[in-house]
Protein backbone atom coordinates (compact mmCIF):
# COMPACT_ATOMS: atom_id res chain seq x y z
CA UNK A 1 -47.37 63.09 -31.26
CA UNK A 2 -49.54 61.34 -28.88
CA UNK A 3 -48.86 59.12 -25.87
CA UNK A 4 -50.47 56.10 -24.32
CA UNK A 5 -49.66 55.25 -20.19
CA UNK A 6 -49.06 51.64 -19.37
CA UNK A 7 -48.64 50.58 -16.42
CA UNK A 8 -45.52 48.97 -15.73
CA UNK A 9 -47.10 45.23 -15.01
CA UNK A 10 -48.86 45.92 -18.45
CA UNK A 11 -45.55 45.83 -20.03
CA UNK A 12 -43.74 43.70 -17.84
CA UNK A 13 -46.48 40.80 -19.04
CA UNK A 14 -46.42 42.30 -22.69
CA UNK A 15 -42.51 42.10 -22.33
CA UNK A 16 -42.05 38.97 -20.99
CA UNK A 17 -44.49 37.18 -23.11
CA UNK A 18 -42.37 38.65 -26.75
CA UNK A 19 -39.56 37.01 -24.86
CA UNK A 20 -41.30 33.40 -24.42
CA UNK A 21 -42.47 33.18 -27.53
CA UNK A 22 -38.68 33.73 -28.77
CA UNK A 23 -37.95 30.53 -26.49
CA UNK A 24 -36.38 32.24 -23.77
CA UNK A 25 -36.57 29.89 -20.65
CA UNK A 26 -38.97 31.70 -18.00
CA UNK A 27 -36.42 33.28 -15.73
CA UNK A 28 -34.59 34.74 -19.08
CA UNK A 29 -37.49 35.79 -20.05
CA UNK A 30 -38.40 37.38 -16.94
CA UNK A 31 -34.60 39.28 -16.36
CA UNK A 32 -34.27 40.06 -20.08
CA UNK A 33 -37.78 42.35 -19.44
CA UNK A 34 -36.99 43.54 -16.07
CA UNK A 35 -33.49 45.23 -18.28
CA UNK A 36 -35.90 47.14 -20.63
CA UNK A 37 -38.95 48.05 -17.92
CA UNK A 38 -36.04 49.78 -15.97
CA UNK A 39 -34.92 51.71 -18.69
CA UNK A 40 -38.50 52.88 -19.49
CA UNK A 41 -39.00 53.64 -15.85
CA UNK A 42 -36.16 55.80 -15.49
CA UNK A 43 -37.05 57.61 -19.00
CA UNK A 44 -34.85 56.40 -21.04
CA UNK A 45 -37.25 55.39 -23.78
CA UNK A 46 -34.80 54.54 -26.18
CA UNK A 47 -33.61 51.49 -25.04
CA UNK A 48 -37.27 49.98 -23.45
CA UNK A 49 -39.45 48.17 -24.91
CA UNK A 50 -39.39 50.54 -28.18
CA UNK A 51 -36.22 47.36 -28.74
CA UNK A 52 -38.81 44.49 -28.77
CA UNK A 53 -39.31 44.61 -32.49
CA UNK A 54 -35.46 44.64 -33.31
CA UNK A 55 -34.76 41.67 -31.01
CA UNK A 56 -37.39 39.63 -32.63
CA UNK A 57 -35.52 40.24 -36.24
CA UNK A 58 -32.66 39.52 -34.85
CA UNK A 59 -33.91 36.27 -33.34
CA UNK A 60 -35.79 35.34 -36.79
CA UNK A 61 -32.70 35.48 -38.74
CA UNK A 62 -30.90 33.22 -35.95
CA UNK A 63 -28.74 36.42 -34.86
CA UNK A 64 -30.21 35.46 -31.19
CA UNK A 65 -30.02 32.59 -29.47
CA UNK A 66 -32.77 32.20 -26.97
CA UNK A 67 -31.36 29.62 -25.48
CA UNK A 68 -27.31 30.11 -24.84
CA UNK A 69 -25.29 28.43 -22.91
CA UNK A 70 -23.69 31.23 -21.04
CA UNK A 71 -20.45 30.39 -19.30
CA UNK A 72 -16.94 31.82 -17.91
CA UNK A 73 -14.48 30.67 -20.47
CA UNK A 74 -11.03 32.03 -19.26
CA UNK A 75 -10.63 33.63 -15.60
CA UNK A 76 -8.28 34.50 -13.06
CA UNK A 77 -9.38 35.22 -8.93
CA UNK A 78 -10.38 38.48 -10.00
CA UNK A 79 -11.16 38.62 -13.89
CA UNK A 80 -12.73 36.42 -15.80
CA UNK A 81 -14.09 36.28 -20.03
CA UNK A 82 -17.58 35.10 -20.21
CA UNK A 83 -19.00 33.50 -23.60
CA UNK A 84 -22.34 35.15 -24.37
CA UNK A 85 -22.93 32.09 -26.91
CA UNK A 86 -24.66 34.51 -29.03
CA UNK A 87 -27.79 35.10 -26.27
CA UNK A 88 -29.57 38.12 -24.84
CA UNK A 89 -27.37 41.16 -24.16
CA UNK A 90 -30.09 41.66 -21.77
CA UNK A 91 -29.08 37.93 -20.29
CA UNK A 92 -25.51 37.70 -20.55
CA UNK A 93 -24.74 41.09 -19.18
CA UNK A 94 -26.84 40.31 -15.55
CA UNK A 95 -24.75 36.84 -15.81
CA UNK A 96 -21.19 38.80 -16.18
CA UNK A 97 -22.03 41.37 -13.70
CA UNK A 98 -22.72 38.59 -11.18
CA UNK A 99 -19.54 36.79 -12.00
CA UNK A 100 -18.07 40.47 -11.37
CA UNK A 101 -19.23 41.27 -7.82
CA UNK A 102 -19.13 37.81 -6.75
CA UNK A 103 -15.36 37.92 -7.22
CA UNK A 104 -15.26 41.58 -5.62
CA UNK A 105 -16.77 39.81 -2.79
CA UNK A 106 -13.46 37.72 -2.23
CA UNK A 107 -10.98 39.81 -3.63
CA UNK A 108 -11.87 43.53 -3.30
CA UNK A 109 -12.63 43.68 -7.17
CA UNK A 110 -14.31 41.76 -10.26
CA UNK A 111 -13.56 42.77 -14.03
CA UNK A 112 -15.42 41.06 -16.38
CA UNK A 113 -15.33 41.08 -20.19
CA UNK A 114 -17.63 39.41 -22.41
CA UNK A 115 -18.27 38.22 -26.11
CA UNK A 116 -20.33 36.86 -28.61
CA UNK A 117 -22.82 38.56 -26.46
CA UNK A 118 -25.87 40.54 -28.10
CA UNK A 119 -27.36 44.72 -27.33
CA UNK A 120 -27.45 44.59 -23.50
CA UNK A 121 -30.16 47.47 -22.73
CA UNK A 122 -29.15 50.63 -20.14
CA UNK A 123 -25.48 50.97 -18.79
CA UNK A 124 -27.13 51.65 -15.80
CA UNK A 125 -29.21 48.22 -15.10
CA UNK A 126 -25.87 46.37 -15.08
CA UNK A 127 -23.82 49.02 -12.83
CA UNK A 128 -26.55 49.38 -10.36
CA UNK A 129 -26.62 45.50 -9.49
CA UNK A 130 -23.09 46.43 -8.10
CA UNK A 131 -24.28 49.53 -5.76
CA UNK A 132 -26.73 47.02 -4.55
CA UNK A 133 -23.84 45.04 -2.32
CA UNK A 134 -21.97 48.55 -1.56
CA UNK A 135 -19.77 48.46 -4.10
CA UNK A 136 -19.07 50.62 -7.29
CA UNK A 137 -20.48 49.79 -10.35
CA UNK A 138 -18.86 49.57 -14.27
CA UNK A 139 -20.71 48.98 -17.23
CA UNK A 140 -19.74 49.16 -20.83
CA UNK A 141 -20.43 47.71 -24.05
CA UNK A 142 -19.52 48.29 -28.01
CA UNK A 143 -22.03 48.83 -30.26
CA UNK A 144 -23.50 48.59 -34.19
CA UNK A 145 -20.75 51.00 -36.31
CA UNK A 146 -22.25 54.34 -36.93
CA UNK A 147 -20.25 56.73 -35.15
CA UNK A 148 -17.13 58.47 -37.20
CA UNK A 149 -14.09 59.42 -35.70
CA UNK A 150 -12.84 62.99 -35.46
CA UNK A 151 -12.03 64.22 -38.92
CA UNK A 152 -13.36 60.99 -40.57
CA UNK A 153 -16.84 60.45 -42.66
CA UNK A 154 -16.64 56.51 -42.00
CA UNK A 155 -18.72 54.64 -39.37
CA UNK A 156 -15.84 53.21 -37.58
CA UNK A 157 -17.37 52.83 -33.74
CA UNK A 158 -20.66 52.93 -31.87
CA UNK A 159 -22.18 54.70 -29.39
CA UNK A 160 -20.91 52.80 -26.65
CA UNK A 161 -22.37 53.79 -23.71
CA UNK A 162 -20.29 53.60 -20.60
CA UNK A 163 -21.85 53.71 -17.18
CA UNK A 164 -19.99 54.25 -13.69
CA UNK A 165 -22.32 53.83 -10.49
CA UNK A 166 -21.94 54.80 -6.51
CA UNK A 167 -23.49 54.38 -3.39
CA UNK A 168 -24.79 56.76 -1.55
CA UNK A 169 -26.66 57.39 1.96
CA UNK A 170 -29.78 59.24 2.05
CA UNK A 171 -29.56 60.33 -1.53
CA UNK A 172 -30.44 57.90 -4.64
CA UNK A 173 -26.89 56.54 -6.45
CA UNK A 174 -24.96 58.68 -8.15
CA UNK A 175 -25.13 57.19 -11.93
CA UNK A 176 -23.02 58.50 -14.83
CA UNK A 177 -24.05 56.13 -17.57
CA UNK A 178 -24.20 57.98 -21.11
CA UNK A 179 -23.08 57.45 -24.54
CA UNK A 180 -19.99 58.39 -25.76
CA UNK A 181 -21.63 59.57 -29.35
CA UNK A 182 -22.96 63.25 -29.19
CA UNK A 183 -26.17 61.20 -28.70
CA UNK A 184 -27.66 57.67 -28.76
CA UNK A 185 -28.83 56.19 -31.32
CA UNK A 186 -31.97 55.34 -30.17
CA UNK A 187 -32.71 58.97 -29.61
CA UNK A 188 -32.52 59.48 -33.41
CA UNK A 189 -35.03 56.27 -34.05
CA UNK A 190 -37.76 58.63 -31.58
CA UNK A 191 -36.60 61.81 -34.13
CA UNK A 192 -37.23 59.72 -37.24
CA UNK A 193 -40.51 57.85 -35.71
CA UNK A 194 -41.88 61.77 -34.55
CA UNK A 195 -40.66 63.06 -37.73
CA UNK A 196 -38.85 65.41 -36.20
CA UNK A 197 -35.09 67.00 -36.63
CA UNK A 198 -32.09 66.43 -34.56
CA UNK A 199 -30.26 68.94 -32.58
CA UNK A 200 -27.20 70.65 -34.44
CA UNK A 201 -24.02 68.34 -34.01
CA UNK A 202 -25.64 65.04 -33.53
CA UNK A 203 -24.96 63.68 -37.11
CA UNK A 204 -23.37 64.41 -40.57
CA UNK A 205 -24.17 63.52 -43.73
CA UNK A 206 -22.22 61.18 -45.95
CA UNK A 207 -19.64 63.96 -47.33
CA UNK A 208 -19.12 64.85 -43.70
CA UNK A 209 -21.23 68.14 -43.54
CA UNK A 210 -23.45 68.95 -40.09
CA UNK A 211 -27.15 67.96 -40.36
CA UNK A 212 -30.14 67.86 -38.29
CA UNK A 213 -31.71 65.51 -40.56
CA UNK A 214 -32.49 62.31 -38.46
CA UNK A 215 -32.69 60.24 -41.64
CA UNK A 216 -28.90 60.77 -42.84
CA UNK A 217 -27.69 57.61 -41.73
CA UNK A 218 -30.24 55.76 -44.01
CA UNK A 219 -28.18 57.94 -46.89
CA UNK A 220 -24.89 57.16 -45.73
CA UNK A 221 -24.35 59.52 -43.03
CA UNK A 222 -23.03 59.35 -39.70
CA UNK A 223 -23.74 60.03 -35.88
CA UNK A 224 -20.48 62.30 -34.34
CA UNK A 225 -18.76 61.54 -31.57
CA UNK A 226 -19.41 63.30 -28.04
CA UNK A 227 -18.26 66.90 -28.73
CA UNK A 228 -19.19 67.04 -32.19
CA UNK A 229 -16.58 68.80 -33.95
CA UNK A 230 -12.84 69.01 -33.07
CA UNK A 231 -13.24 72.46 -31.57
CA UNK A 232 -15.65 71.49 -29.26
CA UNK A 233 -14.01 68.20 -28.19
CA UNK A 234 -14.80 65.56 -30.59
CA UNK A 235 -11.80 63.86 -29.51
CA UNK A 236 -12.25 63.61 -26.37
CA UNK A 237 -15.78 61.75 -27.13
CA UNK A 238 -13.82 59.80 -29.53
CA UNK A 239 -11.34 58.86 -27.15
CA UNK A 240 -13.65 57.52 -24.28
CA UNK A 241 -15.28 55.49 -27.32
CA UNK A 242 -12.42 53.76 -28.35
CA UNK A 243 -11.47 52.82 -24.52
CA UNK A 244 -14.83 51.34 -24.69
CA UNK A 245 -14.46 49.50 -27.88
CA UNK A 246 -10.86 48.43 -26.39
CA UNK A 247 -11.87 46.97 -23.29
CA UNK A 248 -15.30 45.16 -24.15
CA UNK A 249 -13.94 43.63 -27.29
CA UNK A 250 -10.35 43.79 -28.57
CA UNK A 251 -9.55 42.51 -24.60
CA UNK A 252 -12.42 39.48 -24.91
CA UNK A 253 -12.45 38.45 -28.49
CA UNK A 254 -15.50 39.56 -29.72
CA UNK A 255 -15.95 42.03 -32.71
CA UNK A 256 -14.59 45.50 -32.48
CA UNK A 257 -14.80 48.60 -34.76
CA UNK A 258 -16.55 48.12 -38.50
CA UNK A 259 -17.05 44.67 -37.81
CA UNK A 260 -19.32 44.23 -34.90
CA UNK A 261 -22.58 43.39 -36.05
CA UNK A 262 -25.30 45.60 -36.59
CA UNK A 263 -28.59 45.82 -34.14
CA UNK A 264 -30.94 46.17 -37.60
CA UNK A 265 -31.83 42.87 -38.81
CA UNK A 266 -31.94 43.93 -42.73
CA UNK A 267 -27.89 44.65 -42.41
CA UNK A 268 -25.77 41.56 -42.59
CA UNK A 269 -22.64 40.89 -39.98
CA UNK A 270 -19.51 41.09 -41.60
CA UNK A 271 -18.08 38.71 -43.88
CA UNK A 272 -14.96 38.20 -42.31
CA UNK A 273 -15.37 39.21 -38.42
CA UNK A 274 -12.26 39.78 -36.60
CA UNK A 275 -14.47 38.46 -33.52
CA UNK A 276 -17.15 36.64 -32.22
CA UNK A 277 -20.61 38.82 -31.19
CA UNK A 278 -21.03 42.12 -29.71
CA UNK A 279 -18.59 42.61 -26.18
CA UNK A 280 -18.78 44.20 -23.03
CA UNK A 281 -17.03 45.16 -19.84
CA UNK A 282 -18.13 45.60 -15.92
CA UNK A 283 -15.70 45.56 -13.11
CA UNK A 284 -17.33 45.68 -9.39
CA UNK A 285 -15.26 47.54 -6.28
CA UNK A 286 -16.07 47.34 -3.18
CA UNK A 287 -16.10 50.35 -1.29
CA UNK A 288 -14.56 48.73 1.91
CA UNK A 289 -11.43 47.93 0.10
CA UNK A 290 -10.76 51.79 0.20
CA UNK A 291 -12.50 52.95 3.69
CA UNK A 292 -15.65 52.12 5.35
CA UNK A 293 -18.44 52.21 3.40
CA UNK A 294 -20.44 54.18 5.29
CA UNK A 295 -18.27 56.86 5.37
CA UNK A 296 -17.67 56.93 1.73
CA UNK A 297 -21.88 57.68 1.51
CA UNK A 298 -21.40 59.91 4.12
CA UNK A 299 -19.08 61.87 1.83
CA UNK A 300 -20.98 60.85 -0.98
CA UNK A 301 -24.35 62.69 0.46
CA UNK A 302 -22.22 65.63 1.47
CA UNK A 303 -20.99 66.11 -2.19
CA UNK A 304 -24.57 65.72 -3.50
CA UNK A 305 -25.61 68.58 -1.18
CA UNK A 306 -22.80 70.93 -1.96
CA UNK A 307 -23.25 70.46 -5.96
CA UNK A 308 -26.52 70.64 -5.17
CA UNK A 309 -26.21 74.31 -3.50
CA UNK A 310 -24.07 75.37 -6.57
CA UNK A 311 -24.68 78.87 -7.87
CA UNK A 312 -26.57 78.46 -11.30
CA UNK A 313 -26.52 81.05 -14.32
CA UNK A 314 -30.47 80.71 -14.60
CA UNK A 315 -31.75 80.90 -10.70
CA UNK A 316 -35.03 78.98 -12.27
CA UNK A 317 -32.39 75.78 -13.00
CA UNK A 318 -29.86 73.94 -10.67
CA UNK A 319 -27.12 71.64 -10.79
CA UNK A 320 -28.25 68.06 -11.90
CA UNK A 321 -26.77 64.95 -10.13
CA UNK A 322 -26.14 62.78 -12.38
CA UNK A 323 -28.63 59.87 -12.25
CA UNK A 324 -30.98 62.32 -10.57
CA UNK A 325 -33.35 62.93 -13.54
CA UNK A 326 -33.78 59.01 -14.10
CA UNK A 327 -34.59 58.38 -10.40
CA UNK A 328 -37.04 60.78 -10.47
CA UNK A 329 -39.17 59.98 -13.31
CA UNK A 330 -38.61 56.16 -11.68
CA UNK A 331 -40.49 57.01 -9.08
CA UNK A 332 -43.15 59.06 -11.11
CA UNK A 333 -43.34 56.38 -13.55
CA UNK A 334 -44.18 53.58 -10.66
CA UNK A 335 -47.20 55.23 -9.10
CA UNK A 336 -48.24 57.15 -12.80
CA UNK A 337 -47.53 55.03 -15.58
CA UNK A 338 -45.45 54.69 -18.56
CA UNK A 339 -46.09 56.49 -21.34
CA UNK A 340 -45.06 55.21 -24.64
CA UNK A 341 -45.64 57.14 -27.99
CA UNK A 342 -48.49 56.32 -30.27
CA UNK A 343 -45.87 54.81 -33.01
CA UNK A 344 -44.12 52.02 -30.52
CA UNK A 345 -47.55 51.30 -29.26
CA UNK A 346 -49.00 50.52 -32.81
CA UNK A 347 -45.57 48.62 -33.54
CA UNK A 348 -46.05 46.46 -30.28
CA UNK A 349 -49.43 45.35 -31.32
CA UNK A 350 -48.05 44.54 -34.80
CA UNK A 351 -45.63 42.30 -33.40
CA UNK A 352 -47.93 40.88 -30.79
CA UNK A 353 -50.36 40.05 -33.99
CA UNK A 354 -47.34 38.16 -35.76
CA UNK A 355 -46.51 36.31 -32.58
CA UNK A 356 -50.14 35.28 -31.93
CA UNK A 357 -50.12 36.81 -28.35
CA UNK A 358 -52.38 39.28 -26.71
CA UNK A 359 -51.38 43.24 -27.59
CA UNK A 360 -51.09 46.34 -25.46
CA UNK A 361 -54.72 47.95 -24.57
């Protein structure tokens, strides 16, 4: 497996100009690649620009619209239902996020849920554009059916990530933002792009038996919810899934369970959708509506530190903040470089040759 280091402009150019030729307006354009570049700064390559190629399909067979007219289309002071008109996850989401802490700003608290809305990227972008005005950050979305629920061998749910975001002083934010599948999807495209096998407990094939196989769900098979198996809390993983399905798309109308649309281009929506696009859900709190915020990242640092100081098992490891990991490589990735595997690279330059723009050197 071999790696090539971009730097981020490279991509952020590369990006931006897939997105332009798709008819994106320029500051679309611009937002829906700052979404991925984060993601592939804070190493989660899964979701960066390793997506280009499945947007494009998606646009080509009119699944996208590059240019939606994105608008609140039922709201209250402090919730509101925002019409994706079948754009840019990567678009809509920054637009209902906004909606959300602008109505925090007035009212304590935003909750926003969104349909006929498109894959939005990282959790985390969306969540973090809350900590940025002091104020706690939720992000959720549903997601392409290939997760089965406890005891079943049907794709029922996604992976839907959920992501919860805080403040903090001196330390970076505290950012839980994870799937709520024993492990994204896009984790088993790198497996099946390295060749590679999957962990134990990730997926199953079509009879419902364990595999490590990161083809299976070409064959039928599906990814398992967070937990795996029953005995090792499958249905807890399944439970946090369907909250997600629940809020970002049976509350805002858009498609929930088997029917929301897949993120492959060769799979066809359903024929009869219960719904209208993908959903999602962000609510934005501000800290100040429950004590000062500066003493809640006071606190904040001071629970860093002491999980921080936690007795470990293996004196070579400690106890990971969540969010920590992805800051770090953030900041490695910044001064360093991304590097992007030999596979996405040579797929990038493919689709740069079909859009007649310049390719990744």
């Amino acid at each position: 497996m071999t790696f090539h280091t971009f730097t981020e402009q490279n991509l952020r150019q590369f990006t931006e100009s897939v997105f332009l030729k798709m008819g994106c307006p320029v500051a679309d354009a611009q937002l829906a690649a700052d979404v991925l570049l984060k993601s592939d700064l804070r190493g989660i390559d899964s979701h960066g620009v390793a997506r280009l190629s499945g947007y494009v399909r998606l646009w080509e067979k009119e699944r996208i619209n590059a240019t939606p007219n994105v608008r609140v289309v039922h709201e209250t002071p402090t919730t509101a239902t925002v019409d994706g008109d079948a754009g840019l996850g990567l678009v809509v989401a920054p637009f209902a996020m906004k909606v959300a802490i602008e109505k925090a700003k007035i009212y304590g608290s935003g909750w926003v849920a969104v349909k006929n809305s498109n894959h939005f990227g990282i959790a985390g972008y969306h969540a973090l554009m809350a900590v940025e005005q002091d104020m706690i950050g939720v992000s959720m979305t549903n997601a392409s059916p290939l997760v089965a629920p406890t005891y079943s061998n049907e794709r029922l749910l996604g992976t839907n990530p959920m992501c919860y975001a805080f403040p903090a002083g001196k330390y970076p934010p505290v950012v839980v933002d994870m799937a709520t599948a024993a492990a994204a999807n896009g984790k088993l495209e790198i497996a099946q792009r390295a060749n590679l096998p999957v962990p134990e407990g990730w997926v199953q094939d079509k009879d419902g038996n364990s595999s490590t196989n990161p083809h299976q769900l070409k064959d039928g098979g599906s990814l398992l919810p967070l937990g795996s198996d029953k005995d090792h809390g499958s249905h807890k993983g399944y439970g946090l899934s369907a909250t997600v399905d629940i809020l970002s798309a049976v509350l805002s109308g858009a498609n929930y369970g088997p029917w929301v649309p897949p993120f492959v281009a060769f799979l066809e929506p359903s024929a009869n959708p219960v719904g209208e696009g993908l959903g999602h859900f962000f609510g934005a709190m501000r800290i100040d509506g429950f004590r000062p915020a500066e003493d809640f990242k006071n606190h904040l640092d001071n629970w860093i530190e002491r999980f921080q100081s936690a007795r470990t098992v293996d004196p070579g490891k400690k106890v990971i903040i969540p969010g920590e990991p992805e800051y770090a490589f953030e900041q490695e990735r910044k001064v360093k470089g991304i590097p992007i595997i030999d596979v996405v690279v040579n797929d990038l330059n493919e689709l740069a040759k079909k859009l007649g723009i310049t390719g990744l050197v």
